[in-house]
N, C-alpha and C. Protein backbone atom coordinates (compact mmCIF):
# COMPACT_ATOMS: atom_id res chain seq x y z
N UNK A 1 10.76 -23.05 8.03
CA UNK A 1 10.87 -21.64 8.40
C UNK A 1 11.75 -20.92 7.39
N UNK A 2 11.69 -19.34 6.84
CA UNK A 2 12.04 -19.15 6.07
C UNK A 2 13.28 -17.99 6.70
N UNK A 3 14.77 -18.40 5.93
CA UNK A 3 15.84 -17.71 6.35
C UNK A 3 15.53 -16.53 5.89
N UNK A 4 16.45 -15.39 7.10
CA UNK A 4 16.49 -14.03 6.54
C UNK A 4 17.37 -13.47 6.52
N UNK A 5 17.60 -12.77 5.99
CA UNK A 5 18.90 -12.10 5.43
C UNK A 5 19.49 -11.63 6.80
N UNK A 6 20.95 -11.49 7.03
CA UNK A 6 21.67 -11.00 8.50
C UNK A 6 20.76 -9.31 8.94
N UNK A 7 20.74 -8.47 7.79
CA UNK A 7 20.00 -7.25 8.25
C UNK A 7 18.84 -7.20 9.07
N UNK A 8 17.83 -8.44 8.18
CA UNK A 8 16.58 -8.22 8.51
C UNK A 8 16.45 -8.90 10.16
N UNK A 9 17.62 -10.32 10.26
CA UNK A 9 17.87 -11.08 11.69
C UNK A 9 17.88 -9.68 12.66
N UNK A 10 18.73 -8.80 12.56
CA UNK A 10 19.41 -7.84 13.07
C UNK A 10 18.37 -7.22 13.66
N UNK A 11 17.45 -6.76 13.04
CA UNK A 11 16.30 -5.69 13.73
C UNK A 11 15.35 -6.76 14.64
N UNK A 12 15.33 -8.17 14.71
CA UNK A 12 14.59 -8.61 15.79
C UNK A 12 15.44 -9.65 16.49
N UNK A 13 16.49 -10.39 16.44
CA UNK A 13 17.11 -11.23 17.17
C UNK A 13 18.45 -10.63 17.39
N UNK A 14 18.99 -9.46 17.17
CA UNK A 14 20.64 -8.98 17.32
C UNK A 14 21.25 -10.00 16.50
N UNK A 15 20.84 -10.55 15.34
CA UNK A 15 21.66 -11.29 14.34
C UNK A 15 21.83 -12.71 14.76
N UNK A 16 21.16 -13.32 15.67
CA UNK A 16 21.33 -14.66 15.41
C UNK A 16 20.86 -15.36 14.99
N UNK A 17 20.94 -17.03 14.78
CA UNK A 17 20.24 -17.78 14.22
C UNK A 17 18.56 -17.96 14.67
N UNK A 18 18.01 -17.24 14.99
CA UNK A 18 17.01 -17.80 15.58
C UNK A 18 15.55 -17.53 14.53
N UNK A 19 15.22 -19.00 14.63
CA UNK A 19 13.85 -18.29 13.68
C UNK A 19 12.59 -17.95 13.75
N UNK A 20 12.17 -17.31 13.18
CA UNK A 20 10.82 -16.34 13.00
C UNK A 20 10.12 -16.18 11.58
N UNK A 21 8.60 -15.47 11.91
CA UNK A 21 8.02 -15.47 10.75
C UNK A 21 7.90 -14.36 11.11
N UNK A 22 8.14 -13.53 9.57
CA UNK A 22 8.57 -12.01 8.79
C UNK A 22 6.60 -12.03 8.35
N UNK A 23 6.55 -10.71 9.00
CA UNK A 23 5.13 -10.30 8.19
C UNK A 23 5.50 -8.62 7.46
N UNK A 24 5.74 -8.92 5.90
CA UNK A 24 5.95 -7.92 5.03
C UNK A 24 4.72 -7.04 5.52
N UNK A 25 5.26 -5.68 5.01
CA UNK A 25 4.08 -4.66 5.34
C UNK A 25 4.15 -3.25 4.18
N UNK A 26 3.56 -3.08 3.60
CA UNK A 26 3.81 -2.02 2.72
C UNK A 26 2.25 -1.26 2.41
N UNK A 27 2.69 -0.17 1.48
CA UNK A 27 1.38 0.38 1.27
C UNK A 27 0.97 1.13 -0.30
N UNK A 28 -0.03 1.43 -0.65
CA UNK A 28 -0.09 2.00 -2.34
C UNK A 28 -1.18 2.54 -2.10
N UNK A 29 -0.71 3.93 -2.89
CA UNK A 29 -1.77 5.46 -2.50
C UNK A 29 -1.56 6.36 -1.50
N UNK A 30 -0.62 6.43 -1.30
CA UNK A 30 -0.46 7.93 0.35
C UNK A 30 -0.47 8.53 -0.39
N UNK A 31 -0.11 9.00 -1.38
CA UNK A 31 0.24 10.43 -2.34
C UNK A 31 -0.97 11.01 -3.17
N UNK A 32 -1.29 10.15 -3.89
CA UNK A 32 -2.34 10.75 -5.06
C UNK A 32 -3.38 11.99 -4.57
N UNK A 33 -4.15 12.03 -5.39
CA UNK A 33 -5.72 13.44 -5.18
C UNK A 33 -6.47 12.49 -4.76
N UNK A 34 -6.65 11.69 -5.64
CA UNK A 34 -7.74 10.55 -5.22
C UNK A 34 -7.63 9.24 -5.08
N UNK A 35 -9.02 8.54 -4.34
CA UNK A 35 -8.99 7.22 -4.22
C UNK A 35 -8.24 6.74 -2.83
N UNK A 36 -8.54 5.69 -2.82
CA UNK A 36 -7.92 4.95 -1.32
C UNK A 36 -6.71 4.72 -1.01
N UNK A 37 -6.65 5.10 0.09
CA UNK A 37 -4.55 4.19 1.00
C UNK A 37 -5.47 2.41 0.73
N UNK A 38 -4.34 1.73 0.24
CA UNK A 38 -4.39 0.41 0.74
C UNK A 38 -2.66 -0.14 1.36
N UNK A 39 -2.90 -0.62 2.31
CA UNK A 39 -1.84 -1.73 3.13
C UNK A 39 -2.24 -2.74 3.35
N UNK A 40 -1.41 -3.19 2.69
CA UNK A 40 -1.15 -4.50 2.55
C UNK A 40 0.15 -5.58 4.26
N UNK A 41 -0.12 -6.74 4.48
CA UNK A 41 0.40 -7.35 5.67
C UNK A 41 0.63 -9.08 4.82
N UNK A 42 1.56 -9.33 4.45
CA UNK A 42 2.09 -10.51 3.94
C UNK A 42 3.24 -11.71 4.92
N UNK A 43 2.49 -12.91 4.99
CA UNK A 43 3.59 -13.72 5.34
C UNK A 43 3.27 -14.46 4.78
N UNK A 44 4.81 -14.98 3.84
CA UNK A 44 4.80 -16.27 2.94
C UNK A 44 5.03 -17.44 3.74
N UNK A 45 4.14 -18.40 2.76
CA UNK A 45 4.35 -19.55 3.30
C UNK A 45 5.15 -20.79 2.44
N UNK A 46 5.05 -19.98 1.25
CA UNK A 46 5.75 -21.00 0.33
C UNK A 46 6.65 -19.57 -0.27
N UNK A 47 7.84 -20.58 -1.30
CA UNK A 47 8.66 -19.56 -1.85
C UNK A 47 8.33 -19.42 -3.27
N UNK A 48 8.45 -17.83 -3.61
CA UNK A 48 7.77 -16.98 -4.84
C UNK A 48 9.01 -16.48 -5.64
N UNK A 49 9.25 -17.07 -6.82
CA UNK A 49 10.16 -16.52 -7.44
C UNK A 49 9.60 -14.99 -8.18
N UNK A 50 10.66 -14.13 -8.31
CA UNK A 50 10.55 -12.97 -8.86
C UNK A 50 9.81 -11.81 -8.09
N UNK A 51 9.83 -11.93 -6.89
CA UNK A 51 9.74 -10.71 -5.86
C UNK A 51 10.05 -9.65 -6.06
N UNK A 52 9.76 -8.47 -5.95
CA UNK A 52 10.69 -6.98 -5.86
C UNK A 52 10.01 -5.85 -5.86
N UNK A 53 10.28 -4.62 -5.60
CA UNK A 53 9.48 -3.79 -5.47
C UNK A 53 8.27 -3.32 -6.41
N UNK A 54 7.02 -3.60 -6.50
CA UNK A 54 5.63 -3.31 -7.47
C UNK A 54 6.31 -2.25 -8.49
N UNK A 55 7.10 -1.49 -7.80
CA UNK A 55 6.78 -0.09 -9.28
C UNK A 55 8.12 -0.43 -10.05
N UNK A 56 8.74 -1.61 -9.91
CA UNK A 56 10.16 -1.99 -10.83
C UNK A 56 8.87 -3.41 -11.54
N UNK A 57 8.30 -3.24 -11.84
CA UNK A 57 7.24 -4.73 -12.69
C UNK A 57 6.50 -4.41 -13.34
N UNK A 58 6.42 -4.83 -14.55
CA UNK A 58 5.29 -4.36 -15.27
C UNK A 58 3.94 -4.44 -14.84
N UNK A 59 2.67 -4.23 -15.41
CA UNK A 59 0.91 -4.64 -14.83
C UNK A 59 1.33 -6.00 -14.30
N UNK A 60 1.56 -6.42 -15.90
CA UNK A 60 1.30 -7.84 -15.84
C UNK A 60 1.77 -8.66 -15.52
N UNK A 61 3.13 -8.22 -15.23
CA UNK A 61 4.35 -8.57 -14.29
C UNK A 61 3.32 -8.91 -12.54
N UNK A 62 2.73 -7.58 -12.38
CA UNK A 62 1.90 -7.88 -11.09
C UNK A 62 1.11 -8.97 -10.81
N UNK A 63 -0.01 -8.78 -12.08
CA UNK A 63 -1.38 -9.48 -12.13
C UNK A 63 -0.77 -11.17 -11.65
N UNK A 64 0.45 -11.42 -12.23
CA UNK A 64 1.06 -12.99 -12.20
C UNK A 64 1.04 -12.91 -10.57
N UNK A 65 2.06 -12.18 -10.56
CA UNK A 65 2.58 -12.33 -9.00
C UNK A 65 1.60 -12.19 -7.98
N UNK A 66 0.41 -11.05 -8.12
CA UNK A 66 -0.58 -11.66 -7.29
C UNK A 66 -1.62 -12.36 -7.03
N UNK A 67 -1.68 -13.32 -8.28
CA UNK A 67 -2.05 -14.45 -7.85
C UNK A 67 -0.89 -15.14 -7.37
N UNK A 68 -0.13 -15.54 -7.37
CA UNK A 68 0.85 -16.59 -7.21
C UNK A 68 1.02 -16.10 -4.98
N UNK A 69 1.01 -14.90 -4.91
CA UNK A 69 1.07 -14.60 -3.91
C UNK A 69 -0.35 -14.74 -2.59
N UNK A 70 -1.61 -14.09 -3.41
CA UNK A 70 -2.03 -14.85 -2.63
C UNK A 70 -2.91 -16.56 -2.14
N UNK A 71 -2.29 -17.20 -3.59
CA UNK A 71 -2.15 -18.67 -3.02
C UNK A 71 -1.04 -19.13 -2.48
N UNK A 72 0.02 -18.58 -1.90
CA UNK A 72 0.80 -18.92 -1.37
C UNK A 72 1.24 -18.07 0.28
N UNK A 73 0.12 -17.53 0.56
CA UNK A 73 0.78 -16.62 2.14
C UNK A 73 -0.66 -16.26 2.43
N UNK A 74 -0.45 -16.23 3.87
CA UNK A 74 -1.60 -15.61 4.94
C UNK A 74 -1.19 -13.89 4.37
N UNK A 75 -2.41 -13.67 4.46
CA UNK A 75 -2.07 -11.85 3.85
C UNK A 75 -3.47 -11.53 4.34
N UNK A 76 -3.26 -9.96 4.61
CA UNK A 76 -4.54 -9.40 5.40
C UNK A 76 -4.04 -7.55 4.60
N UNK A 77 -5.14 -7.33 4.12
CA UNK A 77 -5.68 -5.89 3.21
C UNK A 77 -6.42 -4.97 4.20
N UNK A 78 -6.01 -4.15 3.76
CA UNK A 78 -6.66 -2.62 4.64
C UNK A 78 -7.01 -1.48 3.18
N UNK A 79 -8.55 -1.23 3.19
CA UNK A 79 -8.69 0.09 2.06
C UNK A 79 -9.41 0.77 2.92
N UNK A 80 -8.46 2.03 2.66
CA UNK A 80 -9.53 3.41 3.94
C UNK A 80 -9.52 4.24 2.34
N UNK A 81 -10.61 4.83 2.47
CA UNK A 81 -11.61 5.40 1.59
C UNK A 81 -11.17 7.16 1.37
N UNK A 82 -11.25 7.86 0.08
CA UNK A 82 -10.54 9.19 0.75
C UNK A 82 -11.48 9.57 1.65
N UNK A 83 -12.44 9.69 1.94
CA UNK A 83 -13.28 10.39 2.79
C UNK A 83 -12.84 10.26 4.52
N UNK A 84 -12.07 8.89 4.53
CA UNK A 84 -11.64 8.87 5.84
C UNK A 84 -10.56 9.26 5.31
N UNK A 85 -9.60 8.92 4.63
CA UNK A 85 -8.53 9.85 4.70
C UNK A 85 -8.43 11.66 5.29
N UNK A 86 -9.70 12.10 4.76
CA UNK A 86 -9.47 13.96 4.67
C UNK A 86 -10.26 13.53 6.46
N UNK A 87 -11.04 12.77 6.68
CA UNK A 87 -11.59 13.21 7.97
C UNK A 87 -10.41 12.58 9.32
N UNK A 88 -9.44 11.68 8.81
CA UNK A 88 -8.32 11.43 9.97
C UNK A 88 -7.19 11.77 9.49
N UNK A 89 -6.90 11.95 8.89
CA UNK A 89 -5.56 12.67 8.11
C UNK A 89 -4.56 11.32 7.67
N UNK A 90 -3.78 11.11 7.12
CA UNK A 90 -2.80 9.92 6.08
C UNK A 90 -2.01 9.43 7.14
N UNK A 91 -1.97 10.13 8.18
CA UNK A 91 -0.93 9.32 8.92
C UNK A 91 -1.63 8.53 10.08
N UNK A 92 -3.15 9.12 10.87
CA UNK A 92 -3.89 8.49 11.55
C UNK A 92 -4.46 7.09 10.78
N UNK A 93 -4.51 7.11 9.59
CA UNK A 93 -5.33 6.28 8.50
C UNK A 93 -3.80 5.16 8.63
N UNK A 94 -2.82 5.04 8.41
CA UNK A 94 -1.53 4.33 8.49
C UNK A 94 -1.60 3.67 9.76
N UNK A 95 -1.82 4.54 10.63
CA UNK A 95 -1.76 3.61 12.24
C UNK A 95 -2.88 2.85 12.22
N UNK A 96 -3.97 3.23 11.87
CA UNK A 96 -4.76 2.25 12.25
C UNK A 96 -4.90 1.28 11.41
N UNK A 97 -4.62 1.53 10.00
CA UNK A 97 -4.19 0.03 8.84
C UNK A 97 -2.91 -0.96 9.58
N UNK A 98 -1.72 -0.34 9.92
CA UNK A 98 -0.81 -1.19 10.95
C UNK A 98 -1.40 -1.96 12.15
N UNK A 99 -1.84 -0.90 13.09
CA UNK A 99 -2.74 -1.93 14.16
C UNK A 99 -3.55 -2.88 13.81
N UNK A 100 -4.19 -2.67 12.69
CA UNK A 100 -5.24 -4.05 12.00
C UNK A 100 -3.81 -5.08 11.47
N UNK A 101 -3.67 -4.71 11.13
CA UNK A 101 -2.19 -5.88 10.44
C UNK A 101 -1.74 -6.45 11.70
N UNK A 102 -1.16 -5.75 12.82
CA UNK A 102 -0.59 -6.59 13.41
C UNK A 102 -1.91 -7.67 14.86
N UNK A 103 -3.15 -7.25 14.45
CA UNK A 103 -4.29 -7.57 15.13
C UNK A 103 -4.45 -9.03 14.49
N UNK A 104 -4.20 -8.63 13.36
CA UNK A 104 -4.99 -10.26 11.94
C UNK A 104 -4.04 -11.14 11.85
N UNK A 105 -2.69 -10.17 11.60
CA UNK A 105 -1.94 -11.65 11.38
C UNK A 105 -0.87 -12.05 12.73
N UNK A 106 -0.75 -11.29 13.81
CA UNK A 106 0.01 -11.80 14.36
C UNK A 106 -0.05 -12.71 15.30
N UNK A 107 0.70 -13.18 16.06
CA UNK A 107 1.09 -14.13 16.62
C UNK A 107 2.40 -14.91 17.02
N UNK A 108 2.51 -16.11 18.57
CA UNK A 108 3.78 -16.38 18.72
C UNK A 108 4.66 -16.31 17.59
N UNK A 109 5.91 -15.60 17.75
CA UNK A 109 6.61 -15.30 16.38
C UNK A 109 7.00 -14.86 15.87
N UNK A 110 5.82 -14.00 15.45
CA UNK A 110 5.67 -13.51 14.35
C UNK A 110 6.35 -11.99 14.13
N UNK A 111 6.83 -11.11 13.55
CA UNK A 111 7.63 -9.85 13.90
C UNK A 111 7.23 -9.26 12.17
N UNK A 112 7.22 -7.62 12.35
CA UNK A 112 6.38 -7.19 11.45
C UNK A 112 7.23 -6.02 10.80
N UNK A 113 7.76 -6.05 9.52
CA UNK A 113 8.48 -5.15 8.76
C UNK A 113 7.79 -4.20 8.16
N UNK A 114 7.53 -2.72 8.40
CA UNK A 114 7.11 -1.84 7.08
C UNK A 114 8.21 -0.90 6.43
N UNK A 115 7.55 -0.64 5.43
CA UNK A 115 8.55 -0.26 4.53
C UNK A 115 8.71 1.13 4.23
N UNK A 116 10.17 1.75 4.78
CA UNK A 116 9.57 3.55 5.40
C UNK A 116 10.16 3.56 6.39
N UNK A 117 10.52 4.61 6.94
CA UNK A 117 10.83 5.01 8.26
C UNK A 117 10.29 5.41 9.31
N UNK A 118 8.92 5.14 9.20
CA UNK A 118 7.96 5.68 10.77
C UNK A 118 6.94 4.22 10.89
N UNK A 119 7.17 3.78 11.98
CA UNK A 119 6.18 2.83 12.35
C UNK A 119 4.90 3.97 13.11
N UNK A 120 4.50 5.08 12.57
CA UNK A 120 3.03 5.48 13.12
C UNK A 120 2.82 5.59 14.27
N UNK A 121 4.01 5.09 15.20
CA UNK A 121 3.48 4.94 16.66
C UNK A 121 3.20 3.73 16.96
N UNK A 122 2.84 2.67 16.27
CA UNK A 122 2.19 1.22 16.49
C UNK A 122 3.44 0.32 17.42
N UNK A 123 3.52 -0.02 18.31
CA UNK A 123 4.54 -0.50 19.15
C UNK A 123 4.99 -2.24 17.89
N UNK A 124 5.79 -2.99 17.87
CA UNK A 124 6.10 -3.80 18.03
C UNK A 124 6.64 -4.24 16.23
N UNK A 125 6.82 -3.06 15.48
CA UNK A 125 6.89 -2.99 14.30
C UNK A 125 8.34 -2.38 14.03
N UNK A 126 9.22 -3.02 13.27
CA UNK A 126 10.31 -2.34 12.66
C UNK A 126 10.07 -1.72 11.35
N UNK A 127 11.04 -1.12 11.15
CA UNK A 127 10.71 -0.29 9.81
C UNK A 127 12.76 -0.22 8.88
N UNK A 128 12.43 -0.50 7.70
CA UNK A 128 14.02 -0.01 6.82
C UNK A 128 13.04 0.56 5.32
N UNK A 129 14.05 1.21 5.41
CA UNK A 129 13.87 2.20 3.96
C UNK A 129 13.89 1.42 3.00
N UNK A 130 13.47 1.41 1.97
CA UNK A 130 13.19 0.70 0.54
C UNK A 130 13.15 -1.06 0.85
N UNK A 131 12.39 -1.27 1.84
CA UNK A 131 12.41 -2.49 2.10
C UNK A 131 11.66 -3.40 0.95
N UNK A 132 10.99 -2.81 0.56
CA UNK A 132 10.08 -3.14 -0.71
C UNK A 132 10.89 -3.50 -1.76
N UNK A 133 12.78 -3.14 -1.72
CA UNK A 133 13.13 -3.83 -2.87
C UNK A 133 14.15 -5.02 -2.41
N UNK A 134 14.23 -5.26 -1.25
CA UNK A 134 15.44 -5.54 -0.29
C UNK A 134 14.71 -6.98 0.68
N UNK A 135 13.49 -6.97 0.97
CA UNK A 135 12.50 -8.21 1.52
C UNK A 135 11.78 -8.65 1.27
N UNK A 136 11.52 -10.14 0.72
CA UNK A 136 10.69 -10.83 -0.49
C UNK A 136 9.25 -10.21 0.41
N UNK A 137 9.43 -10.53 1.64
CA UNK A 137 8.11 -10.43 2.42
C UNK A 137 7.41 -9.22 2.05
N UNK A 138 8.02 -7.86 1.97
CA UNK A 138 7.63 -6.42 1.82
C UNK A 138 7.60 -6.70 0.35
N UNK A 139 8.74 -6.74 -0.67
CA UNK A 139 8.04 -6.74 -2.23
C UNK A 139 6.42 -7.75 -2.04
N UNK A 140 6.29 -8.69 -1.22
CA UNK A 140 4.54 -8.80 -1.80
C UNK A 140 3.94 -8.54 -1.19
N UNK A 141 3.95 -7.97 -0.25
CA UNK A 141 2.61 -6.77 0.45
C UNK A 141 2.66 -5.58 -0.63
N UNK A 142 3.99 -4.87 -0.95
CA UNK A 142 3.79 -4.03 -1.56
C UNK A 142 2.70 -4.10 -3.11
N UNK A 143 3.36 -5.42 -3.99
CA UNK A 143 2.51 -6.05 -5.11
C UNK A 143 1.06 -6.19 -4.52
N UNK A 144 1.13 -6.61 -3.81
CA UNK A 144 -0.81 -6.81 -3.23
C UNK A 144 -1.54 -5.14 -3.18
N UNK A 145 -0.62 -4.59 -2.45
CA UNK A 145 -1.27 -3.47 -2.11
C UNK A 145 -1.50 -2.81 -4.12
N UNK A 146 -0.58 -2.84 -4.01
CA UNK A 146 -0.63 -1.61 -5.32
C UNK A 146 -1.79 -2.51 -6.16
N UNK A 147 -1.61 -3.49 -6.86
CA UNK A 147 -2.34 -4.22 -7.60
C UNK A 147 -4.21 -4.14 -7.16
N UNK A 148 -4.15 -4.08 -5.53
CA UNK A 148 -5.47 -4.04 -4.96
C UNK A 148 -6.08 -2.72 -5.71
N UNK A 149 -5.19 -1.76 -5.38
CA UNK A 149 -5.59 0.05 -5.95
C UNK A 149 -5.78 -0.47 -6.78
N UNK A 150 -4.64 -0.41 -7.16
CA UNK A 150 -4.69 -0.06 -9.16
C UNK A 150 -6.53 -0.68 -9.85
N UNK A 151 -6.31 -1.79 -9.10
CA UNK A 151 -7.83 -2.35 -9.68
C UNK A 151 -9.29 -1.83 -9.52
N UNK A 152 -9.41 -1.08 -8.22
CA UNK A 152 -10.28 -0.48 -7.78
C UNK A 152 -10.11 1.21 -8.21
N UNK A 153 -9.25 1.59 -8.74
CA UNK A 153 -9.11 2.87 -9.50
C UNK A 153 -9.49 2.48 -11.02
N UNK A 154 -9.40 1.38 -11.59
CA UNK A 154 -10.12 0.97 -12.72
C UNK A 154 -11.45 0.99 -12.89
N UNK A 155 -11.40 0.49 -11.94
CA UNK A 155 -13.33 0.35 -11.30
C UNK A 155 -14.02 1.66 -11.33
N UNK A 156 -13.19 2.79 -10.27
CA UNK A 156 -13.96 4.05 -10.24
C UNK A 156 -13.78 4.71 -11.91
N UNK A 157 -12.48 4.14 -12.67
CA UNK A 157 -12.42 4.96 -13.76
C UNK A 157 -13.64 4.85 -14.67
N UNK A 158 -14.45 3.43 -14.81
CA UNK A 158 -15.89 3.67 -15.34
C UNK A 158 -17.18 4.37 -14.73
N UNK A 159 -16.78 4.84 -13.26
CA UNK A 159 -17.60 5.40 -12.43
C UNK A 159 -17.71 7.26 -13.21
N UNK A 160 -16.36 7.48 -12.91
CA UNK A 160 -16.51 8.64 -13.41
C UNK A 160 -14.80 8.59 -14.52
N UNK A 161 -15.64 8.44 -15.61
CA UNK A 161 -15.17 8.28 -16.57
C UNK A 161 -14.35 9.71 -17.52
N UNK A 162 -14.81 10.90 -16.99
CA UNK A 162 -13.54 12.25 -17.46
C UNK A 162 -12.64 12.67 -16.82
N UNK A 163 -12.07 11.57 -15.52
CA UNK A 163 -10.61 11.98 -14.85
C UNK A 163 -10.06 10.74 -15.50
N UNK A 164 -10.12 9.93 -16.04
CA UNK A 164 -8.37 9.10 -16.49
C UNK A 164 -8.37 8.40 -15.34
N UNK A 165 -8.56 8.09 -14.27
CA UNK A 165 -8.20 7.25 -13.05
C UNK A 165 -7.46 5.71 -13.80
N UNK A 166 -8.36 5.23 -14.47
CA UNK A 166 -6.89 4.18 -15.39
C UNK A 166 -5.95 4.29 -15.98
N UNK A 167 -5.71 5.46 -15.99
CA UNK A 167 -4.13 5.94 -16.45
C UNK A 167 -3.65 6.58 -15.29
N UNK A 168 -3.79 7.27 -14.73
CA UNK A 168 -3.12 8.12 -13.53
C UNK A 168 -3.24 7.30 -12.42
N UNK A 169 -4.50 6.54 -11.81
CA UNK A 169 -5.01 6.53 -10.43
C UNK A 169 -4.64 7.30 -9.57
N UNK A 170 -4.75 8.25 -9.95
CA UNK A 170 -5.11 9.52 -9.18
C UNK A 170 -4.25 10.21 -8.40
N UNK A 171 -3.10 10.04 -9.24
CA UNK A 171 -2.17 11.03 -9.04
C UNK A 171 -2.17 12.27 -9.31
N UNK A 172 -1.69 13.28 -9.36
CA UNK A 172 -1.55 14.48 -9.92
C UNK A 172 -1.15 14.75 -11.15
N UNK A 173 -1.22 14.39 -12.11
CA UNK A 173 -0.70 14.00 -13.60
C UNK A 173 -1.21 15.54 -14.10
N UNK A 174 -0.46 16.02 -14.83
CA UNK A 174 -1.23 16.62 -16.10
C UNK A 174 -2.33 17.07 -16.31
N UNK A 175 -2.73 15.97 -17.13
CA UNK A 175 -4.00 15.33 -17.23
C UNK A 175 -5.28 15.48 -16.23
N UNK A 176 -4.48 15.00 -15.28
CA UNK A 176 -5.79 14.80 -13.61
C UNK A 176 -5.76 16.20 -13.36
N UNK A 177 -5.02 17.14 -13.61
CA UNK A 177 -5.16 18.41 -12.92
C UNK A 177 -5.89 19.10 -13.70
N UNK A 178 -5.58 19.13 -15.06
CA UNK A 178 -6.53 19.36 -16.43
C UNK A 178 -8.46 19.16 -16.28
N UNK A 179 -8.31 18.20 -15.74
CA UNK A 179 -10.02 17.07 -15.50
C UNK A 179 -10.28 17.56 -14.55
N UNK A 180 -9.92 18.36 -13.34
CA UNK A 180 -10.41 18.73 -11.77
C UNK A 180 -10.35 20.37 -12.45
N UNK A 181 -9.86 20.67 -13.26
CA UNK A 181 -9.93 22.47 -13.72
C UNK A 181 -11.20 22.56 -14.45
N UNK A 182 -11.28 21.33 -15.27
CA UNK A 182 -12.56 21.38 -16.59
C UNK A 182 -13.93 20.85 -15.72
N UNK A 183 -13.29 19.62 -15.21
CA UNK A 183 -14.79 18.99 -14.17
C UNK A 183 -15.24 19.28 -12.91
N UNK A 184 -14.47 19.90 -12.32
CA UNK A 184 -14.34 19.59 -10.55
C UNK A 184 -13.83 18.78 -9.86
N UNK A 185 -13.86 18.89 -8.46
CA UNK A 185 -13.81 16.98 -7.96
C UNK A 185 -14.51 16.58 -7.67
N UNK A 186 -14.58 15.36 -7.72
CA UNK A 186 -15.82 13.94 -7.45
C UNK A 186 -15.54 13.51 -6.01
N UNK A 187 -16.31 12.89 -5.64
CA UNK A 187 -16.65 12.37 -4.03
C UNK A 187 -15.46 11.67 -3.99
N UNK A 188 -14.57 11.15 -4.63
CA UNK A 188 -13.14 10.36 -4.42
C UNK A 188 -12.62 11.17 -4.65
N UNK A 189 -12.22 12.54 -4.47
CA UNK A 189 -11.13 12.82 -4.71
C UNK A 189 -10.89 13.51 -2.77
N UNK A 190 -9.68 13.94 -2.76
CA UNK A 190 -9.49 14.19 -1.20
C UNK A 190 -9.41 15.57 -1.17
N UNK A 191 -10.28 16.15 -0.13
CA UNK A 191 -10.24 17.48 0.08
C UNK A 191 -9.17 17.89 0.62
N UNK A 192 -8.97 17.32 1.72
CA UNK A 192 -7.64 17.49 2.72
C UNK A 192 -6.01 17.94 1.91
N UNK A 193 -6.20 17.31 0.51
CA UNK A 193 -4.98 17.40 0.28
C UNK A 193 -4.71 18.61 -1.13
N UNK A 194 -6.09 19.58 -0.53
CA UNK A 194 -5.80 20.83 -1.43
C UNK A 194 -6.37 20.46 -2.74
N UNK A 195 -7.02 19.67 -3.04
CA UNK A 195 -7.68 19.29 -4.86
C UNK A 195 -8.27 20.67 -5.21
N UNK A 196 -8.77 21.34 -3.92
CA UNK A 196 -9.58 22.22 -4.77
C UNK A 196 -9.21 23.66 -5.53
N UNK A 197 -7.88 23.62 -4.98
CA UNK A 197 -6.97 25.19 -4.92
C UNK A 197 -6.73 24.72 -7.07
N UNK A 198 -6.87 23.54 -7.43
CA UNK A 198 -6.64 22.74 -8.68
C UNK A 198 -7.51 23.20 -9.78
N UNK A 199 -8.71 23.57 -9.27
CA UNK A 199 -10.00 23.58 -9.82
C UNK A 199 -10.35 24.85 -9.79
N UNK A 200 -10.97 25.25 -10.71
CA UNK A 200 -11.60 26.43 -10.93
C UNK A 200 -13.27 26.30 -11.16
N UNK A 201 -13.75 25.30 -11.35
CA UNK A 201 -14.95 24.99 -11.32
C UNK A 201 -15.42 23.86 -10.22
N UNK A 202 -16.68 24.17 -9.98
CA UNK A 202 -17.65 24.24 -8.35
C UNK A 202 -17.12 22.36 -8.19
N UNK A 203 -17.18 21.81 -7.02
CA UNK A 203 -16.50 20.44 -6.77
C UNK A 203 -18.37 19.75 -7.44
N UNK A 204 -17.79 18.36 -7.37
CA UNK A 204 -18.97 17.62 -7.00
C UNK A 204 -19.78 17.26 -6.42
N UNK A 205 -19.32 17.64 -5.13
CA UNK A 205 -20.01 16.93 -3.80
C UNK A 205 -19.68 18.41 -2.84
């Protein structure tokens, strides 16, 4: 069983010795124009040197770690699509990626960290701020998650190849705001979150 730090004891046993299995929880993409939320739900089973929060690691810093991560832990992925994003809004899309997490992996035990200050409403979930740099468990949900995007924003970047999505993934860059003024937006990009006020020419879809 794997020790946890007195903080993390604290939010499910009042700090005692007692042990449990930590299911990391993090997420990559709430913010951007386009492309998918993914959350990520991690419990290690073996120990992973060089843990820590995805956006302190280089790519390739990642690419290592997630393999190494998921041959080593039960882990369960959630990608909601922007289209469900703009039709349930980012925070309905969060609860129900959490409820699947704690549906897949839980069990006698088991107790579930995300990383952030709002558990969504989902009962049985703690939450600490920057847990992603502070709990091996949360740095590799977080690495899974982001690494999952990042790869599938590569993917769409040959799809539609004049927004940059492999350089930005679909953030608001420059650049991306530049490509939605000159091109429009494409079926990935999210209505909900104002892309179009960006654009001066007719969307895609």
């Amino acid at each position: 069983m794997v020790n946890h730090s007195k903080k993390v004891r604290n939010l499910f046993t009042d700090g005692e010795e007692e042990a449990f299995t930590l299911c990391g929880i993090d997420e990559a993409g709430r913010g951007p124009l386009a492309g998918p939320l993914v959350v990520a739900g991690v419990i290690l089973l073996r120990r992973i040197n060089g843990l820590q929060d995805s956006k302190r690691l280089s790519a390739q810093e990642r690419e290592k770690l997630y393999g190494r991560i998921v041959e080593r832990s039960r882990y369960h992925l959630v990608i909601i699509e922007a289209s469900r994003i703009d039709d349930w809004g980012i925070s309905r899309c969060l609860r129900k990626a959490l409820e699947e997490i704690v549906e897949v992996l839980g069990g006698e035990g088991v107790h579930f960290l995300f990383d952030g200050n709002s558990r969504y409403g989902v009962p049985g979930i703690a939450t600490m701020v920057k847990a992603d740099g502070k709990v091996k468990e949360v740095s590799a949900a977080s690495i899974l998650a982001k690494v999952t995007r990042d790869r599938i924003m590569e993917a769409l970047a040959r799809e539609y190849p004049e927004y940059g999505f492999e350089e930005h993934k679909g953030y608001g860059t420059a650049r991306h705001l530049e490509a939605i003024e000159r091109f429009g937006c494409c079926p990935i990009h999210r209505r909900s979150f104002q892309v179009k006020k960006f654009s001066k020419t007719p969307t895609l879809f």
